[in-house]
N, C-alpha and C. Protein backbone atom coordinates (compact mmCIF):
# COMPACT_ATOMS: atom_id res chain seq x y z
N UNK A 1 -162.12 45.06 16.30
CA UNK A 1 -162.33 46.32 15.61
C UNK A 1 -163.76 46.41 15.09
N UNK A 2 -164.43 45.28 14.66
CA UNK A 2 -165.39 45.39 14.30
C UNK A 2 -166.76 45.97 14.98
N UNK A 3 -166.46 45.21 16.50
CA UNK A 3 -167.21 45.89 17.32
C UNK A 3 -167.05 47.00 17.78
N UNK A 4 -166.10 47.81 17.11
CA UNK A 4 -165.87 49.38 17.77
C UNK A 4 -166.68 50.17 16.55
N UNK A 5 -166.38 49.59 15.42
CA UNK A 5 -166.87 50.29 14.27
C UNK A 5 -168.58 49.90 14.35
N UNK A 6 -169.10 49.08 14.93
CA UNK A 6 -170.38 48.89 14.94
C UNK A 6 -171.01 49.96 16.01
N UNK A 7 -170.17 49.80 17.36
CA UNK A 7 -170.49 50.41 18.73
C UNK A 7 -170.68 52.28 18.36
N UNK A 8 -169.69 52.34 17.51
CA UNK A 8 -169.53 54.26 17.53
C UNK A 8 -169.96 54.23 15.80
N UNK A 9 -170.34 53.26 15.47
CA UNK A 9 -171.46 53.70 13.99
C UNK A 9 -173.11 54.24 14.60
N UNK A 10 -173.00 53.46 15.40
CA UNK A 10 -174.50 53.30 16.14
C UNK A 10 -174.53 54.69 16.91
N UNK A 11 -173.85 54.89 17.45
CA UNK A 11 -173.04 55.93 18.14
C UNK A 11 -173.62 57.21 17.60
N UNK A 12 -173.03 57.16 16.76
CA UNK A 12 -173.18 58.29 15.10
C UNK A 12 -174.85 58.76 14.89
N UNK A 13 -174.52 57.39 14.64
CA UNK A 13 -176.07 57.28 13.62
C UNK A 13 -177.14 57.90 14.25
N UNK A 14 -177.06 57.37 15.66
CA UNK A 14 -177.89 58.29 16.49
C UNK A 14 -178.33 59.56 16.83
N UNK A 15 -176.76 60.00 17.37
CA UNK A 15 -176.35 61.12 17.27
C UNK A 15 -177.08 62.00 16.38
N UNK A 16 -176.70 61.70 14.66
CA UNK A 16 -177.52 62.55 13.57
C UNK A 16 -178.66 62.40 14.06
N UNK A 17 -179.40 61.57 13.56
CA UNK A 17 -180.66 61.16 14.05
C UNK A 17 -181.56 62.26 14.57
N UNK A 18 -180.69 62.15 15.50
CA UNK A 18 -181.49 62.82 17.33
C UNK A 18 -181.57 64.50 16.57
N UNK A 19 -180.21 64.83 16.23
CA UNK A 19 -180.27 66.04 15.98
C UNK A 19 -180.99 66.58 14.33
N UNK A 20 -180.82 65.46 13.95
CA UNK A 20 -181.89 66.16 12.69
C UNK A 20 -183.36 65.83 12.93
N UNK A 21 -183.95 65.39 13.53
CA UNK A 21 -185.28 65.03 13.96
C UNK A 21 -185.13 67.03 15.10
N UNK A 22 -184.20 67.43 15.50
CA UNK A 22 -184.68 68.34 16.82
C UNK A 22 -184.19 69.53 15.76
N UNK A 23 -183.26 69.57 14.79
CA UNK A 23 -182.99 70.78 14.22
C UNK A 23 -183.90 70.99 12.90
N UNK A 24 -184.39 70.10 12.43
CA UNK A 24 -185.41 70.89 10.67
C UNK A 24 -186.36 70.99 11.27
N UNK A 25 -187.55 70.60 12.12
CA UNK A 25 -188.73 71.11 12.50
C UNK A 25 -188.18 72.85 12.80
N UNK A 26 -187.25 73.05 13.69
CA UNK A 26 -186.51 74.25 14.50
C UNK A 26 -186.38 75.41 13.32
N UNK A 27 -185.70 74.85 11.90
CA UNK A 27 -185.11 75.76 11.16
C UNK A 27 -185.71 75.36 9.72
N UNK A 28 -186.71 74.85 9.80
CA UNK A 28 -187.55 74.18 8.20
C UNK A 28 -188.54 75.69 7.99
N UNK A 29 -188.41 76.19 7.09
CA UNK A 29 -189.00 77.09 6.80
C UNK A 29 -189.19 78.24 7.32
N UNK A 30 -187.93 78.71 8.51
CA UNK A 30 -188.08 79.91 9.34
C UNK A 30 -186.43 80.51 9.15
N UNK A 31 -185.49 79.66 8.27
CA UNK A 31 -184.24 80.23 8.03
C UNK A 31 -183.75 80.09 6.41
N UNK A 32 -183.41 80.71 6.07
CA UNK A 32 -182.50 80.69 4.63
C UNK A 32 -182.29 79.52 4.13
N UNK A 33 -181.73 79.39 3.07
CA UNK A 33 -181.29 77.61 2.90
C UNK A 33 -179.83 77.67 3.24
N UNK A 34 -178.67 78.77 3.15
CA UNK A 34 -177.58 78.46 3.49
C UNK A 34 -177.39 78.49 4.62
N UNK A 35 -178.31 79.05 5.81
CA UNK A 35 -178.03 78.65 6.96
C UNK A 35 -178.24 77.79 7.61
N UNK A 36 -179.87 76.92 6.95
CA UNK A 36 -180.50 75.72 7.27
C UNK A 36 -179.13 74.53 6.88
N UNK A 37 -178.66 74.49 5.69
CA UNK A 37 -177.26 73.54 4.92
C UNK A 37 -176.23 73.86 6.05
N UNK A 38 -175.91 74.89 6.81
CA UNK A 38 -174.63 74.71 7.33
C UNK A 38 -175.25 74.32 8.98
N UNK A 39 -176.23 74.32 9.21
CA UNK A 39 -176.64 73.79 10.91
C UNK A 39 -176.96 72.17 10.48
N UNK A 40 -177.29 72.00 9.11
CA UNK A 40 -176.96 70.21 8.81
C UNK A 40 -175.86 69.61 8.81
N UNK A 41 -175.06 70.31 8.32
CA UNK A 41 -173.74 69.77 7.59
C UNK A 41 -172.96 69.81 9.25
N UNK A 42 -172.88 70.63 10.35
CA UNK A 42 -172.83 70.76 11.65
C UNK A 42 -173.01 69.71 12.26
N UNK A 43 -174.66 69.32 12.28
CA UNK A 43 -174.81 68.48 13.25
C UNK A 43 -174.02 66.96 12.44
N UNK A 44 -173.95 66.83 11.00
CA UNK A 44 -173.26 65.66 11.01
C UNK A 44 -171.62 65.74 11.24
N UNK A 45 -171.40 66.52 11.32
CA UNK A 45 -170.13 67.17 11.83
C UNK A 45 -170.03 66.37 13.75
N UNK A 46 -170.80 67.18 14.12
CA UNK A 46 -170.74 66.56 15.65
C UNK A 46 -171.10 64.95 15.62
N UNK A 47 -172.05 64.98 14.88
CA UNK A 47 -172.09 63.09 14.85
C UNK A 47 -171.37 62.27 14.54
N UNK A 48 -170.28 62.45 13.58
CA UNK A 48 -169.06 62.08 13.25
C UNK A 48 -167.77 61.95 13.89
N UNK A 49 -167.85 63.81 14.81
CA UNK A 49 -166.92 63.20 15.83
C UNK A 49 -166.80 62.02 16.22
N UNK A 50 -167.96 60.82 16.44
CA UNK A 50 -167.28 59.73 16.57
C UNK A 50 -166.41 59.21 15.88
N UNK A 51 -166.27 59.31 14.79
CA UNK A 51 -165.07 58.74 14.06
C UNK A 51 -163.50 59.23 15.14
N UNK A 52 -163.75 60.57 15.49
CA UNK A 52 -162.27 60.78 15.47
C UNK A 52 -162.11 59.82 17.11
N UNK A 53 -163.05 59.82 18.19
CA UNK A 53 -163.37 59.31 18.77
C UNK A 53 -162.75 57.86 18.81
N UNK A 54 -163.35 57.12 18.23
CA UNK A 54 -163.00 55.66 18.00
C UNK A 54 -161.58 55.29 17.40
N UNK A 55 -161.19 55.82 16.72
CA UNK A 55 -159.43 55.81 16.51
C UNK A 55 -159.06 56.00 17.13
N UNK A 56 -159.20 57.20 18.28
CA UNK A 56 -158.13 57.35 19.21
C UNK A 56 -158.24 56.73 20.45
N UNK A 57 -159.21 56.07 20.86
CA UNK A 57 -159.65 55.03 22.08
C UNK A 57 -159.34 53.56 21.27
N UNK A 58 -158.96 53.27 20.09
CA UNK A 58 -158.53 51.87 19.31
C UNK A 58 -157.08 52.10 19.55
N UNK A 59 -156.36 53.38 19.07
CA UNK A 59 -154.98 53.83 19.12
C UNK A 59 -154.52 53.51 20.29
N UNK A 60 -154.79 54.22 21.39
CA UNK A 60 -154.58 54.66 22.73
C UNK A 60 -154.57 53.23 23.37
N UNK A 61 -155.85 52.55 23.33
CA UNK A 61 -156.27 51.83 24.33
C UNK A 61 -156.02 49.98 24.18
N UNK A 62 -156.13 50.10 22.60
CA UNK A 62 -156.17 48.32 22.37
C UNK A 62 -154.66 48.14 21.06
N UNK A 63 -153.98 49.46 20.93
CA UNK A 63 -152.81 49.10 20.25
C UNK A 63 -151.78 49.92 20.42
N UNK A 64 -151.60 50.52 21.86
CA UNK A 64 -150.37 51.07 22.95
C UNK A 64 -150.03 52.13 22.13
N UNK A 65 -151.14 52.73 21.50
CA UNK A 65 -150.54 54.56 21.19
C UNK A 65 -149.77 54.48 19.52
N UNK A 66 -150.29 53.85 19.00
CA UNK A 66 -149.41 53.45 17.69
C UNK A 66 -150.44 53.41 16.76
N UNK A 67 -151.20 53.79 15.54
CA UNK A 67 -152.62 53.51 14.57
C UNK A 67 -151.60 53.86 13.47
N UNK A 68 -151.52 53.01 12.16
CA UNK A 68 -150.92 53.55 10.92
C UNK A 68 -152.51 53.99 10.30
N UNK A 69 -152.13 54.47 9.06
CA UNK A 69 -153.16 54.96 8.70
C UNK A 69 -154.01 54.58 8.05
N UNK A 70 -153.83 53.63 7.32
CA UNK A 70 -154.74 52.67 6.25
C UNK A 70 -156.10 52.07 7.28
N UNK A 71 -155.40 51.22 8.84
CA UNK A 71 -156.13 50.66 9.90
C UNK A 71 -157.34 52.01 10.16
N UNK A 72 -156.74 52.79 10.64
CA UNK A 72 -157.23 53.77 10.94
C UNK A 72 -158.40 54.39 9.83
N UNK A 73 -157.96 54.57 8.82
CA UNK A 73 -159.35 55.29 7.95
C UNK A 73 -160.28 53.94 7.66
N UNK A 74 -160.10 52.85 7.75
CA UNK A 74 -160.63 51.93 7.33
C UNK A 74 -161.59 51.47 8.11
N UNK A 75 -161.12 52.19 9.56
CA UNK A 75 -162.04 52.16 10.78
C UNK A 75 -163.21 53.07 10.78
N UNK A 76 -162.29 54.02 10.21
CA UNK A 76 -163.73 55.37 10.39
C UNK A 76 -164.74 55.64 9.23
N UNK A 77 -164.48 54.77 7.78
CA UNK A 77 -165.23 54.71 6.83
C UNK A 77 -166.26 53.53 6.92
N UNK A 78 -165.66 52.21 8.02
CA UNK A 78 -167.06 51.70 8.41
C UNK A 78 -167.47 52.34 9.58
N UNK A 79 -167.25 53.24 10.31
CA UNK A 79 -168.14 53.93 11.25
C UNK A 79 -169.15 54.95 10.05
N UNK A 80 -168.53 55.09 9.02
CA UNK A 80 -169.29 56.54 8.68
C UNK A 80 -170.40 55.71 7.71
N UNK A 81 -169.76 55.12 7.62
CA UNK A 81 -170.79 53.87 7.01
C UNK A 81 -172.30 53.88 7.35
N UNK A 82 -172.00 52.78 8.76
CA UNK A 82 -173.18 53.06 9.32
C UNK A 82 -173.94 54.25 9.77
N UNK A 83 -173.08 55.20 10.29
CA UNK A 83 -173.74 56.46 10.80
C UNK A 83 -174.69 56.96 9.16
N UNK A 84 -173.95 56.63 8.40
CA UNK A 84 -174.95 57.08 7.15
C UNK A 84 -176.30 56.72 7.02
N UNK A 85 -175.69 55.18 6.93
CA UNK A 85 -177.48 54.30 6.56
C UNK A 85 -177.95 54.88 7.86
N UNK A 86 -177.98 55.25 8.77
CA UNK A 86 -179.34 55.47 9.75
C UNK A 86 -179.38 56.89 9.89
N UNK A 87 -178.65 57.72 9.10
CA UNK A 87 -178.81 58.99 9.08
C UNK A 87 -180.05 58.89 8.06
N UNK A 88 -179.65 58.13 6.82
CA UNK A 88 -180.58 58.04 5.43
C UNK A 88 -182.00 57.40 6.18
N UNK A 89 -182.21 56.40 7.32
CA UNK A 89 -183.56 55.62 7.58
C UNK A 89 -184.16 56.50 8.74
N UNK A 90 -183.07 57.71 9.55
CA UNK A 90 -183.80 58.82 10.03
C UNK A 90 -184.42 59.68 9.27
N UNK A 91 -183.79 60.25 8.40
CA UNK A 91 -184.46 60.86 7.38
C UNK A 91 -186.20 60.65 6.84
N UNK A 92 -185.96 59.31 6.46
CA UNK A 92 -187.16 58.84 6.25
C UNK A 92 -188.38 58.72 7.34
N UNK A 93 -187.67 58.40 8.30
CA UNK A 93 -188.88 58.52 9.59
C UNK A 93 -189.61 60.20 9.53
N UNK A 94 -188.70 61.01 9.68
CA UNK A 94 -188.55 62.38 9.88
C UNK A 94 -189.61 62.56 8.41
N UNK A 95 -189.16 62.69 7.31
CA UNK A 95 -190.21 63.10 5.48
C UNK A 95 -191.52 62.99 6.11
N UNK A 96 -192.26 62.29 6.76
CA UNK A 96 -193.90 62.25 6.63
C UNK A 96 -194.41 63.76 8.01
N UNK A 97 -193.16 63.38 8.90
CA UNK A 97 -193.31 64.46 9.87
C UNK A 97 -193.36 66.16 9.81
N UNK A 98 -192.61 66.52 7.95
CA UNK A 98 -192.43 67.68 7.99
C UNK A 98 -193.22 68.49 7.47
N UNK A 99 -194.87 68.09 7.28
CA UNK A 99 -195.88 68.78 6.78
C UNK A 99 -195.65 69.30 5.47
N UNK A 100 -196.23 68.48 5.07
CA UNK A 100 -196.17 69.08 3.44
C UNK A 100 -195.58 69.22 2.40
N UNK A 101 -195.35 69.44 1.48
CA UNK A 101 -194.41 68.66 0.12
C UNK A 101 -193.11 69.50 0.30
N UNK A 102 -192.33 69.13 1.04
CA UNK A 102 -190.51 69.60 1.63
C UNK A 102 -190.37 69.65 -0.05
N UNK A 103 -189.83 69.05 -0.70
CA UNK A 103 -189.09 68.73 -2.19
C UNK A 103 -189.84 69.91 -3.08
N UNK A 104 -191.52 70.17 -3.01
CA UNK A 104 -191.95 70.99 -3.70
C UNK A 104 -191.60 72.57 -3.48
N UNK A 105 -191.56 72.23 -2.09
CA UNK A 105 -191.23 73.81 -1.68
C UNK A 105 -190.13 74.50 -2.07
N UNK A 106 -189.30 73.57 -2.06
CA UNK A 106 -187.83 73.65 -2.40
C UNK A 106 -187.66 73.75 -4.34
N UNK A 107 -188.74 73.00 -4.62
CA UNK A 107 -188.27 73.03 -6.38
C UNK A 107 -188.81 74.69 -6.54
N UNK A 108 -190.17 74.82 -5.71
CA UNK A 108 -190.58 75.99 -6.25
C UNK A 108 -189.49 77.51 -6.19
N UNK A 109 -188.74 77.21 -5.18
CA UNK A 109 -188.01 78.22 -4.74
C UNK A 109 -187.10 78.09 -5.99
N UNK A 110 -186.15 76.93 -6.33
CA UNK A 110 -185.59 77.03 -7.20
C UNK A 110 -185.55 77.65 -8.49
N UNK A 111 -186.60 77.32 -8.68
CA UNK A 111 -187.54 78.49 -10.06
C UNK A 111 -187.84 78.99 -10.35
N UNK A 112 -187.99 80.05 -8.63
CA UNK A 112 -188.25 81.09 -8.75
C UNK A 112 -186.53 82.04 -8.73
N UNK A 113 -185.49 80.97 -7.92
CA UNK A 113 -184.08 81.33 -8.11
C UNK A 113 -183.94 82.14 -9.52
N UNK A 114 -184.29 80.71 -10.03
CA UNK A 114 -183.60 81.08 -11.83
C UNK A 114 -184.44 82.14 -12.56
N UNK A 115 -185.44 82.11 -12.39
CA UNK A 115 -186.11 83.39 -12.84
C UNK A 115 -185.84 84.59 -12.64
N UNK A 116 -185.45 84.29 -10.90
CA UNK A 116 -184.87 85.93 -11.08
C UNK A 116 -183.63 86.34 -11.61
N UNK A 117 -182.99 85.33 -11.57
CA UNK A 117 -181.61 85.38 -12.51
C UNK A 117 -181.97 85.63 -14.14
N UNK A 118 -182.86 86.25 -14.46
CA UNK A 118 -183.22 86.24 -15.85
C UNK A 118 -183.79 84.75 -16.52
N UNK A 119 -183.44 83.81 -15.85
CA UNK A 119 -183.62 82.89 -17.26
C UNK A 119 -184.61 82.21 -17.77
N UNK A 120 -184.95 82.12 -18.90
CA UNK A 120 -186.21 81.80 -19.57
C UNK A 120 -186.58 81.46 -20.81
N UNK A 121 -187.30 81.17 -21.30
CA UNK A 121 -187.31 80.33 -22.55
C UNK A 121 -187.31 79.25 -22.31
N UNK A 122 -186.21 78.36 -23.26
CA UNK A 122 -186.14 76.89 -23.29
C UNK A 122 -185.28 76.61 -22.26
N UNK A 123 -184.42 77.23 -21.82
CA UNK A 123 -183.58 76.86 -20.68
C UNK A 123 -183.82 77.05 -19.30
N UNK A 124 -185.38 77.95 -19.07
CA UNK A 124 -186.49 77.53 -18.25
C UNK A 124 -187.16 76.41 -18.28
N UNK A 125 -187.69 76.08 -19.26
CA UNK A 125 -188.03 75.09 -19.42
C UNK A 125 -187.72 73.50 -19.02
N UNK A 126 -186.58 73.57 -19.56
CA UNK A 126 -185.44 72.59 -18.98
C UNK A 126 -184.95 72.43 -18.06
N UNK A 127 -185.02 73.61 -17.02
CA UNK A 127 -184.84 73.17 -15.91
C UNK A 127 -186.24 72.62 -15.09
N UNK A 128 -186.71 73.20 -15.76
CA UNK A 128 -188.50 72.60 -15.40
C UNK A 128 -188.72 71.53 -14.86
N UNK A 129 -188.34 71.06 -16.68
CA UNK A 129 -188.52 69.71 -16.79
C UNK A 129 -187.41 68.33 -15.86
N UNK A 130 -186.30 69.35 -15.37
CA UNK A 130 -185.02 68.18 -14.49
C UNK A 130 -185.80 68.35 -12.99
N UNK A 131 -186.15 69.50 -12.69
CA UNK A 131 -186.74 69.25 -11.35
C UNK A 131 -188.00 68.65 -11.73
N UNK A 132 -189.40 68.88 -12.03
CA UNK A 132 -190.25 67.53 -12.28
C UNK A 132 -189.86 66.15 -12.49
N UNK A 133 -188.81 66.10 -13.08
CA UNK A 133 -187.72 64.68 -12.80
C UNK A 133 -187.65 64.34 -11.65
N UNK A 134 -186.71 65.30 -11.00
CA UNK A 134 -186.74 65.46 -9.47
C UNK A 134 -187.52 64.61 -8.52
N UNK A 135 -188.50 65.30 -8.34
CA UNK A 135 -189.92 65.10 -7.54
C UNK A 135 -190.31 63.97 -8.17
N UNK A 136 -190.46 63.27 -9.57
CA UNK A 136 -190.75 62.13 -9.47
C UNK A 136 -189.74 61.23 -8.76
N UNK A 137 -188.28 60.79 -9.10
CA UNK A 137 -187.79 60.31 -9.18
C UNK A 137 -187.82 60.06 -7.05
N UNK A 138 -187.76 61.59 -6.47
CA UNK A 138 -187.49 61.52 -5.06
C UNK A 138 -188.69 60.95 -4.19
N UNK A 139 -189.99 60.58 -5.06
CA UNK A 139 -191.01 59.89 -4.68
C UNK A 139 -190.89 58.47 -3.85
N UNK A 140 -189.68 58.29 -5.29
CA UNK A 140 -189.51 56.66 -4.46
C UNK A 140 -188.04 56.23 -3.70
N UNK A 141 -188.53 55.54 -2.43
CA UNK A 141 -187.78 55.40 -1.49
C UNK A 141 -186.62 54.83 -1.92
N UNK A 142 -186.23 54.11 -3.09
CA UNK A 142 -185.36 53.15 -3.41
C UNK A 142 -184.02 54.44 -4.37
N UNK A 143 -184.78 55.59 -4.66
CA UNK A 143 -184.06 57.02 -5.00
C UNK A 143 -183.94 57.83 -3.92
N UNK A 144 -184.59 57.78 -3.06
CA UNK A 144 -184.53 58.74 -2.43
C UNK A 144 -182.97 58.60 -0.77
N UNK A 145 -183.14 57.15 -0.62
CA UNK A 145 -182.60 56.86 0.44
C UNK A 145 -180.99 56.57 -0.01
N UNK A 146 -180.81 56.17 -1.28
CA UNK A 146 -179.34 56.31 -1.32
C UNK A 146 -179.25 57.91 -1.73
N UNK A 147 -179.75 58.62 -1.97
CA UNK A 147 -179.84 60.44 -2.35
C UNK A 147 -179.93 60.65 -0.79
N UNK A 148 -180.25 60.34 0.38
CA UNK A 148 -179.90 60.83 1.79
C UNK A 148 -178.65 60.29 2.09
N UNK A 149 -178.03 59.02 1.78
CA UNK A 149 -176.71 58.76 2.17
C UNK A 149 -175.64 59.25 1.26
N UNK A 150 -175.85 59.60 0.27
CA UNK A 150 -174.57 60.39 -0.12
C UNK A 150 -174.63 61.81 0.36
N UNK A 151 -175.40 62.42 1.07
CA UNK A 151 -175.70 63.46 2.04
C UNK A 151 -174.86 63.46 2.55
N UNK A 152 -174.58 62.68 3.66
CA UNK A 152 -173.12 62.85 4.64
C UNK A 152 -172.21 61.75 4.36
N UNK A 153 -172.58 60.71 3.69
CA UNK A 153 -171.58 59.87 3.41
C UNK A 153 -169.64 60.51 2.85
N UNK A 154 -170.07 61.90 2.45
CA UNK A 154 -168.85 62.54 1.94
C UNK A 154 -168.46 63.27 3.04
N UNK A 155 -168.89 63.20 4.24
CA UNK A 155 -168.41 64.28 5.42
C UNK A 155 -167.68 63.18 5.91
N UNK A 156 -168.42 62.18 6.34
CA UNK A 156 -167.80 61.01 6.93
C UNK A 156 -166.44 60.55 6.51
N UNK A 157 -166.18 60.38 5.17
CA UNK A 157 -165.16 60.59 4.40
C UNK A 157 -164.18 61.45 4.82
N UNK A 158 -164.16 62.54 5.04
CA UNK A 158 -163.28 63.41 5.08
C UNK A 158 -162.71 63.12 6.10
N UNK A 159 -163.58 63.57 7.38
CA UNK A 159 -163.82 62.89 8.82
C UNK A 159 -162.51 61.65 8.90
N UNK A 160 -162.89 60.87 8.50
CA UNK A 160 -162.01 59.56 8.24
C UNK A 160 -160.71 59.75 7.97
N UNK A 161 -160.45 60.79 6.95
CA UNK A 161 -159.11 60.81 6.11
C UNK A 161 -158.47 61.46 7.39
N UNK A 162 -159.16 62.95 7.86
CA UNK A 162 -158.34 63.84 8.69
C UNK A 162 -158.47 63.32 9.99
N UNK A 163 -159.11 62.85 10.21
CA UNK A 163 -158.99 61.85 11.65
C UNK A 163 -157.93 60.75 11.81
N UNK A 164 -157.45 59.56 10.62
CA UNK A 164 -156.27 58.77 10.14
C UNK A 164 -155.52 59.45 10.14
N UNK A 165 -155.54 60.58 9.83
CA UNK A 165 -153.81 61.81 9.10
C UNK A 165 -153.76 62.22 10.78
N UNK A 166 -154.41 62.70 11.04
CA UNK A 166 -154.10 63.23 12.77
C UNK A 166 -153.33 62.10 13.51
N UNK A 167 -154.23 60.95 13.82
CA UNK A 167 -154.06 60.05 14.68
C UNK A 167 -153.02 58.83 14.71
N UNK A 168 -152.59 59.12 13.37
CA UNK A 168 -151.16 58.20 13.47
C UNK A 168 -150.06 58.77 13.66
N UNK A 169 -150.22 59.72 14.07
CA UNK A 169 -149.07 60.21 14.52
C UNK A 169 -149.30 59.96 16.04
N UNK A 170 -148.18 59.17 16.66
CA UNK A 170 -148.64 59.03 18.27
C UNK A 170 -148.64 59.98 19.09
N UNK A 171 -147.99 61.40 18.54
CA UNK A 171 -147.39 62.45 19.82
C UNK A 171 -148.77 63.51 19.64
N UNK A 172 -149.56 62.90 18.42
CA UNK A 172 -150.45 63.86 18.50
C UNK A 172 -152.10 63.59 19.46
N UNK A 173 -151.97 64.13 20.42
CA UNK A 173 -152.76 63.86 21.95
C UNK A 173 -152.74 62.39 22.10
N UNK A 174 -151.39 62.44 22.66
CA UNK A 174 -150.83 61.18 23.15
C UNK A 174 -152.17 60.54 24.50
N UNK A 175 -151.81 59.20 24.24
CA UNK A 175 -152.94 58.22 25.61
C UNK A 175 -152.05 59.46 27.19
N UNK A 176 -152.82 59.66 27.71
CA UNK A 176 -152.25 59.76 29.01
C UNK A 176 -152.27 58.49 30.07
N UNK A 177 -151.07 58.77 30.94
CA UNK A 177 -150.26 57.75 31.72
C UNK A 177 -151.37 57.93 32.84
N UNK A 178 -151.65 57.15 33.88
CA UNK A 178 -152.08 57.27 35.15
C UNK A 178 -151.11 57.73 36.24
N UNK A 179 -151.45 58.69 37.37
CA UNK A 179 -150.17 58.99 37.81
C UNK A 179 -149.90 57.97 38.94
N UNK A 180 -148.74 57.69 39.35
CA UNK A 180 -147.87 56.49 39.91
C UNK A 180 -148.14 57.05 41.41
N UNK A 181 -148.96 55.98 42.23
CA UNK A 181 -149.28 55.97 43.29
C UNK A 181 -147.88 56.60 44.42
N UNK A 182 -148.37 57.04 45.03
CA UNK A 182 -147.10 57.70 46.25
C UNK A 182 -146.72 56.56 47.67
C-alpha cells in the first residue's frame, strides 16, 4: 500500500504542479479573484482524482473488490499528503516566476475591498495593520509553505472521505470481469 500511496501521491503532486505552473501565469491578473479561486480549487480537484483512482485499482485489483473504509481513507490522506507537500514546493518554484509582489497586489486590493465597504477609522486601521502582518509573516518560507499546504490539504481531505464512502461499497463500479474466451 505504501507504494501505491507514494506512486499516485507523486501522481498528484505533479499533476497540481503542472497545472498551476500553466494556469496563474494564464489567469494572474487578467480574471477576478473568484474565478481565478475556483480554476485553482479545479485543478486540485483533477489532481486529486488520484485519490479516487488509487482506492479503486487497491479495491479492485490487490483486495478482490472489497476496501472497508478506514483502509481506504487512510490511503487517500497519505496520497493527499504528498500531493500537498509538492503542491506547497511547486508553489514556491512558481512565487519568483510571477513578476512582482503577488501578496501586495492582493493586500492592496483588499483595502481597497474594505474601503469601499465604508470602513474606516480604527477598524481600517486594523486591518492595515493584520495584512502588513501578512506580508511580513508570508516573506518567510518556513510561513509561507505550510500556508500553501493547508491550501489543498482540505480538498484532499474531502477527496479521501468521499472517495472511502463511495468505494467500499463493492457494487459501486464494480472491478470488471474479462470476457471468457469462446
Amino acid at each position: 500500500m505504501l507504494r501505491d500511496i507514494l506512486k499516485y501521491g507523486l501522481i498528484g503532486g505533479i499533476i497540481v504542479g503542472v497545472l498551476m505552473a500553466i494556469s496563474i501565469p494564464l489567469v494572474h491578473g487578467s480574471m477576478a479573484e473568484p474565478y481565478a479561486m475556483a480554476i485553482g480549487y479545479l485543478t486540485m480537484l483533477i489532481a486529486l482524482s488520484a485519490v479516487f483512482v488509487a482506492i479503486k485499482r487497491r479495491r479492485d485489483e490487490a483486495l478482490g473488490g472489497i476496501i472497508r473504509f478506514w483502509p481506504a481513507f487512510a490511503m487517500g490522506l497519505g496520497i493527499s499528503i504528498i500531493a500537498s507537500i509538492l503542491y506547497a514546493l511547486a508553489w514556491e518554484a512558481i512565487l519568483p516566476f510571477m513578476g512582482g509582489d503577488v501578496l501586495g497586489q492582493w493586500i492592496a486590493q483588499s483595502i481597497a475591498e474594505q474601503k469601499a465597504k465604508g470602513v474606516s477609522g480604527e477598524a481600517l486601521a486594523k486591518f492595515v495593520a493584520q495584512m502588513e502582518q501578512l506580508r511580513h509573516d508570508y516573506a518567510n518560507p518556513l510561513y509561507r509553505i505550510p500556508m500553501s499546504f493547508t491550501e489543498i490539504f482540505p480538498v484532499g481531505v474531502l477527496v479521501s472521505l468521499v472517495s472511502a464512502g463511495l468505494l467500499r461499497n463493492s457494487r459501486f463500479l464494480p472491478a470488471r470481469r474479462p470476457l471468457a474466451a469462446d
